[in-house]
Protein backbone atom coordinates (compact mmCIF):
# COMPACT_ATOMS: atom_id res chain seq x y z
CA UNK A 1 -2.19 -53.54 1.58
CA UNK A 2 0.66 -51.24 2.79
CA UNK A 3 2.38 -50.74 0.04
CA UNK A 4 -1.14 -49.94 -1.47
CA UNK A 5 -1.96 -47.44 1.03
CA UNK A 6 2.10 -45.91 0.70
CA UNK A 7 1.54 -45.19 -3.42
CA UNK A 8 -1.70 -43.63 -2.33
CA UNK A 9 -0.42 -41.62 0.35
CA UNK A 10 2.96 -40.13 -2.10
CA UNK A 11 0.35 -40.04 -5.05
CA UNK A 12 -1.77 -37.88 -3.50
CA UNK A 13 1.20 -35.70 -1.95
CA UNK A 14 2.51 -35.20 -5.41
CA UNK A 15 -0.57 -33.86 -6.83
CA UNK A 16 -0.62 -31.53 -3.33
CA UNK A 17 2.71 -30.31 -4.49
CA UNK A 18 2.14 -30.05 -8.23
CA UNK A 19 -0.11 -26.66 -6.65
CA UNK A 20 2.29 -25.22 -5.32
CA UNK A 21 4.66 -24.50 -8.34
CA UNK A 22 5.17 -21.10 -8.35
CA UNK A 23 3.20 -18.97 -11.01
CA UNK A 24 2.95 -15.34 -11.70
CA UNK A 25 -0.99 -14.45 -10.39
CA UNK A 26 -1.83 -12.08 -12.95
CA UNK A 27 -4.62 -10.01 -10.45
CA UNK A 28 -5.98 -8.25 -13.92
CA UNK A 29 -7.75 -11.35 -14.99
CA UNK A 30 -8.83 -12.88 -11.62
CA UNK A 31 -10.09 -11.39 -7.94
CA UNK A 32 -7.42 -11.21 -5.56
CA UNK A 33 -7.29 -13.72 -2.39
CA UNK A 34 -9.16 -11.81 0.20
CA UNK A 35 -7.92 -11.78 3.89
CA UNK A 36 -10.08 -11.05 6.70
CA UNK A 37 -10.68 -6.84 7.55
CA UNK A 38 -13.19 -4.38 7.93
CA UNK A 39 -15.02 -1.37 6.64
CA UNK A 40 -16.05 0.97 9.60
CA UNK A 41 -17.48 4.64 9.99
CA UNK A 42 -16.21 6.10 13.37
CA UNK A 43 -18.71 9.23 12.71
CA UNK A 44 -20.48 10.16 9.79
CA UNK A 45 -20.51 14.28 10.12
CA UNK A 46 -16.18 13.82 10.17
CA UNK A 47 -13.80 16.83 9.16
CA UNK A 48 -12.08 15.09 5.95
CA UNK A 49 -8.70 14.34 6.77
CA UNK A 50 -5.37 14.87 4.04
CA UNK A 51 -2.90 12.78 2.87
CA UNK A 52 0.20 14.95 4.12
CA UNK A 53 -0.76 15.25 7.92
CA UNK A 54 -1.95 11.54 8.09
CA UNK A 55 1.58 10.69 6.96
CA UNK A 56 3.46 12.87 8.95
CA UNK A 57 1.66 11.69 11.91
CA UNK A 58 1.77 8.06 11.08
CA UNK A 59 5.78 8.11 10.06
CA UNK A 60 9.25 9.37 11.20
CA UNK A 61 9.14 11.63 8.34
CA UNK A 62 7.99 15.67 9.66
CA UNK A 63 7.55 18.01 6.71
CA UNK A 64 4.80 20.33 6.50
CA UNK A 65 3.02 21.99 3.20
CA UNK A 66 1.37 20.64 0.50
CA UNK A 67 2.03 16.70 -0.76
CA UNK A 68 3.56 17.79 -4.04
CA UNK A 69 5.97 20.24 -1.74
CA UNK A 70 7.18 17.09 0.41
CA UNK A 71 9.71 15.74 -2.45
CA UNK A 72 11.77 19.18 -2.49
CA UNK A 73 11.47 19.75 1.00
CA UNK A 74 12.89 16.47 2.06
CA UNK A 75 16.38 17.55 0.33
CA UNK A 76 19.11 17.38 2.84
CA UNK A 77 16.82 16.54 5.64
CA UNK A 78 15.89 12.81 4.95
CA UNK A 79 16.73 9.93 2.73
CA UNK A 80 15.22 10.35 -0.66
CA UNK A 81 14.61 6.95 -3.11
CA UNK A 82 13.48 5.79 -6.00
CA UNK A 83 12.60 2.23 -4.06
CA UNK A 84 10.13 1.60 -1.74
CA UNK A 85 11.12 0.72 2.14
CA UNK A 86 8.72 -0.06 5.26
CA UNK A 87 8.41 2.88 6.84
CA UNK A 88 8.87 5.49 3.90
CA UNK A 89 6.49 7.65 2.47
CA UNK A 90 5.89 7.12 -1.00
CA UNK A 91 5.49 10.14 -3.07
CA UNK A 92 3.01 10.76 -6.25
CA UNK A 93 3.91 13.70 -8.08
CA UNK A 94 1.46 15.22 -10.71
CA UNK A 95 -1.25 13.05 -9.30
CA UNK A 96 -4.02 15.96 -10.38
CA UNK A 97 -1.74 18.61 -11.78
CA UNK A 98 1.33 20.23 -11.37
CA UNK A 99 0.32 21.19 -8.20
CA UNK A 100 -1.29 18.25 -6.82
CA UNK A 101 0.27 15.32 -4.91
CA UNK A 102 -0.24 12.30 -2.87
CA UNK A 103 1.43 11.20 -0.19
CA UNK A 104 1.11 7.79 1.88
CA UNK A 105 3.22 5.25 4.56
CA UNK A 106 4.67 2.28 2.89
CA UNK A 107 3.14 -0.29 5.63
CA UNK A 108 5.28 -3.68 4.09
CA UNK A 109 6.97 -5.02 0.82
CA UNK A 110 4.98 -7.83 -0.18
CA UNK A 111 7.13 -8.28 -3.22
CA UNK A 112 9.23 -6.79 -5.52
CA UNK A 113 6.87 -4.74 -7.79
CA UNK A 114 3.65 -4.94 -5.05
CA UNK A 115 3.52 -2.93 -1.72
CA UNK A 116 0.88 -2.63 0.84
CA UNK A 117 0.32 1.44 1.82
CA UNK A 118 -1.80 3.46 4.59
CA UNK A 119 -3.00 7.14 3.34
CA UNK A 120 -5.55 9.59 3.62
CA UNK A 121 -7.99 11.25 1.25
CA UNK A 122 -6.95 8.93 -1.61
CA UNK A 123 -10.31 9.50 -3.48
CA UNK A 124 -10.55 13.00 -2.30
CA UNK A 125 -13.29 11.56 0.25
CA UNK A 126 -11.27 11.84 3.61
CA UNK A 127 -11.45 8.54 3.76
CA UNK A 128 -7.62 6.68 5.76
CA UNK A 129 -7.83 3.77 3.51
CA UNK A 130 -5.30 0.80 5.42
CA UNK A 131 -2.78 -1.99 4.12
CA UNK A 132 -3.89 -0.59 0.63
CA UNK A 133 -2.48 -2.35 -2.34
CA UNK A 134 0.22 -0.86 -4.73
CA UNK A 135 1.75 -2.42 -7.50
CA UNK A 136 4.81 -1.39 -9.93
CA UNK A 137 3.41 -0.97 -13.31
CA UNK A 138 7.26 0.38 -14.65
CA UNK A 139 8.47 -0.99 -17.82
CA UNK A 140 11.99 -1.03 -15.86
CA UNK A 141 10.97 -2.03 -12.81
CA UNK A 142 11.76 1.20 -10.76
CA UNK A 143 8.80 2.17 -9.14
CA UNK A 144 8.70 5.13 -11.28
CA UNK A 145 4.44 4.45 -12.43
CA UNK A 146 2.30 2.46 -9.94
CA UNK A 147 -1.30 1.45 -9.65
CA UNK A 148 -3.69 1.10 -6.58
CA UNK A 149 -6.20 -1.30 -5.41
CA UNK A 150 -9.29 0.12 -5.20
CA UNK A 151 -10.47 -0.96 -1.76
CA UNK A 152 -14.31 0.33 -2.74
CA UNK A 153 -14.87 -1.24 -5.84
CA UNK A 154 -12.77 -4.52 -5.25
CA UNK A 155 -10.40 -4.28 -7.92
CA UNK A 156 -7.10 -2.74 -9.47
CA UNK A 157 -7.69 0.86 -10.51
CA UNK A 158 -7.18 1.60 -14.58
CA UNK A 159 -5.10 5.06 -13.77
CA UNK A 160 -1.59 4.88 -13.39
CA UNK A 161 0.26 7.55 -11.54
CA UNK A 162 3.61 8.75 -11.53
CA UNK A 163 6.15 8.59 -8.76
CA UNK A 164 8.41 11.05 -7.51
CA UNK A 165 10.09 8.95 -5.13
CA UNK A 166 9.78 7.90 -1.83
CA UNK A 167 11.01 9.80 1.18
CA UNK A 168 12.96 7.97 4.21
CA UNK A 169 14.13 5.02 1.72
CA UNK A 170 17.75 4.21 1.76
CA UNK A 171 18.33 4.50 5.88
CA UNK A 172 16.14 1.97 7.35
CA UNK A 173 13.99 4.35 8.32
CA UNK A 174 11.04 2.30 10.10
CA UNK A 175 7.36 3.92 10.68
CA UNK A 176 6.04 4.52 14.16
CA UNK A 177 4.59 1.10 14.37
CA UNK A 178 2.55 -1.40 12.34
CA UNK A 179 -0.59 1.26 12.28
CA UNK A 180 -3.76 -0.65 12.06
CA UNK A 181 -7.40 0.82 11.46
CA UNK A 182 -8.45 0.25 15.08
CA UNK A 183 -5.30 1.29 17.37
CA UNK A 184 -6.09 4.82 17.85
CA UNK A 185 -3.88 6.04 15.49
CA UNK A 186 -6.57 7.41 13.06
CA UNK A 187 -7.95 10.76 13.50
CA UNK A 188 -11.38 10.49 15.37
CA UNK A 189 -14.74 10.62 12.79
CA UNK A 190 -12.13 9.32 10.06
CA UNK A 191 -13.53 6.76 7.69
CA UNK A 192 -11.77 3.76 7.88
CA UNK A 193 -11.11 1.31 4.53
CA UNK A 194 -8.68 -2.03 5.70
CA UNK A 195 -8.22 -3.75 3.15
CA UNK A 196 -9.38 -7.18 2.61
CA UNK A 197 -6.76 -8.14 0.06
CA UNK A 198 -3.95 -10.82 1.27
């Protein structure tokens, strides 16, 4: 009866472990896992807030001007990339034009070709949208064309955007802290958008 009990017990631990052979989740095909956050409106009557001063408030990085100034201004004065680092500020160049960019706080690596972002105004809305998913889309792996996560509709958006680089990478620069939707970090009447993706 033990020895019954034994070949259940490593019969069932093998099928346990036969899960957890690791597999490329292709996120195109299937929903990503979701992880507990929130959607919240502070105020609805809010000033919209921009991508560049929501990322020079929430990093170590302080440049002024326009997001698709930040790249060229950066020269000399801090670390400039082509990878991403916790703590940088990840910069889309020709995101609606040649004089249109995007700027936004790499929050953590989650591997090498996906990232987890906070930023402002990302669908012109003034909307901070929070641990927002990035992935490298590169054919070489450089970070040079990523896509987001849509946080509104739920799933990976179908435009692709180039990147310039990404500001503070290659020093260890680290942000101001861990920013979260609800430390008082986000300007007041701001939409928030925290992600629900793991």
């Amino acid at each position: 009866m033990r020895a019954t009990g034994k070949l259940v017990f490593v019969a069932l631990l093998m099928l346990g472990l036969e899960g957890c052979a690791s597999r490329v989740m292709d996120y195109s095909l299937t929903p990503m896992p979701r992880e507990r956050g929130q959607t919240r409106i502070e105020e609805d009557t809010h000033k919209p807030i921009q991508c560049a001063p929501y990322a020079r408030e929430h990093s170590n990085i302080k440049l002024y001007g326009d997001a698709y100034t930040w790249w060229d201004k950066a020269a000399g004065k801090y670390p400039r990339g082509s990878r991403p680092e916790s703590g940088a500020i990840m910069v889309l160049s020709n995101y609606a034009g040649d004089t249109r960019g995007h700027l936004a706080v790499v929050r953590r690596l989650i591997g090498p070709r996906e990232i987890r972002v906070d930023h402002a105004n990302w669908l012109n809305d003034g909307s901070i949208y929070v641990n927002n998913p990035v992935e490298d889309v590169s054919s070489d792996n450089d970070w040079s064309v990523v896509r987001v996560y849509n946080l509104k509709t739920g799933g990976w958006g179908t435009k692709l955007y180039p990147v310039q680089g990404f500001i503070g990478s290659g020093d260890g620069q680290a942000a101001k802290s861990d920013q979260t939707a609800d430390n008082g970090g986000t300007s007041m009447g701001a939409t928030v958008l925290v992600s629900e993706i793991n």
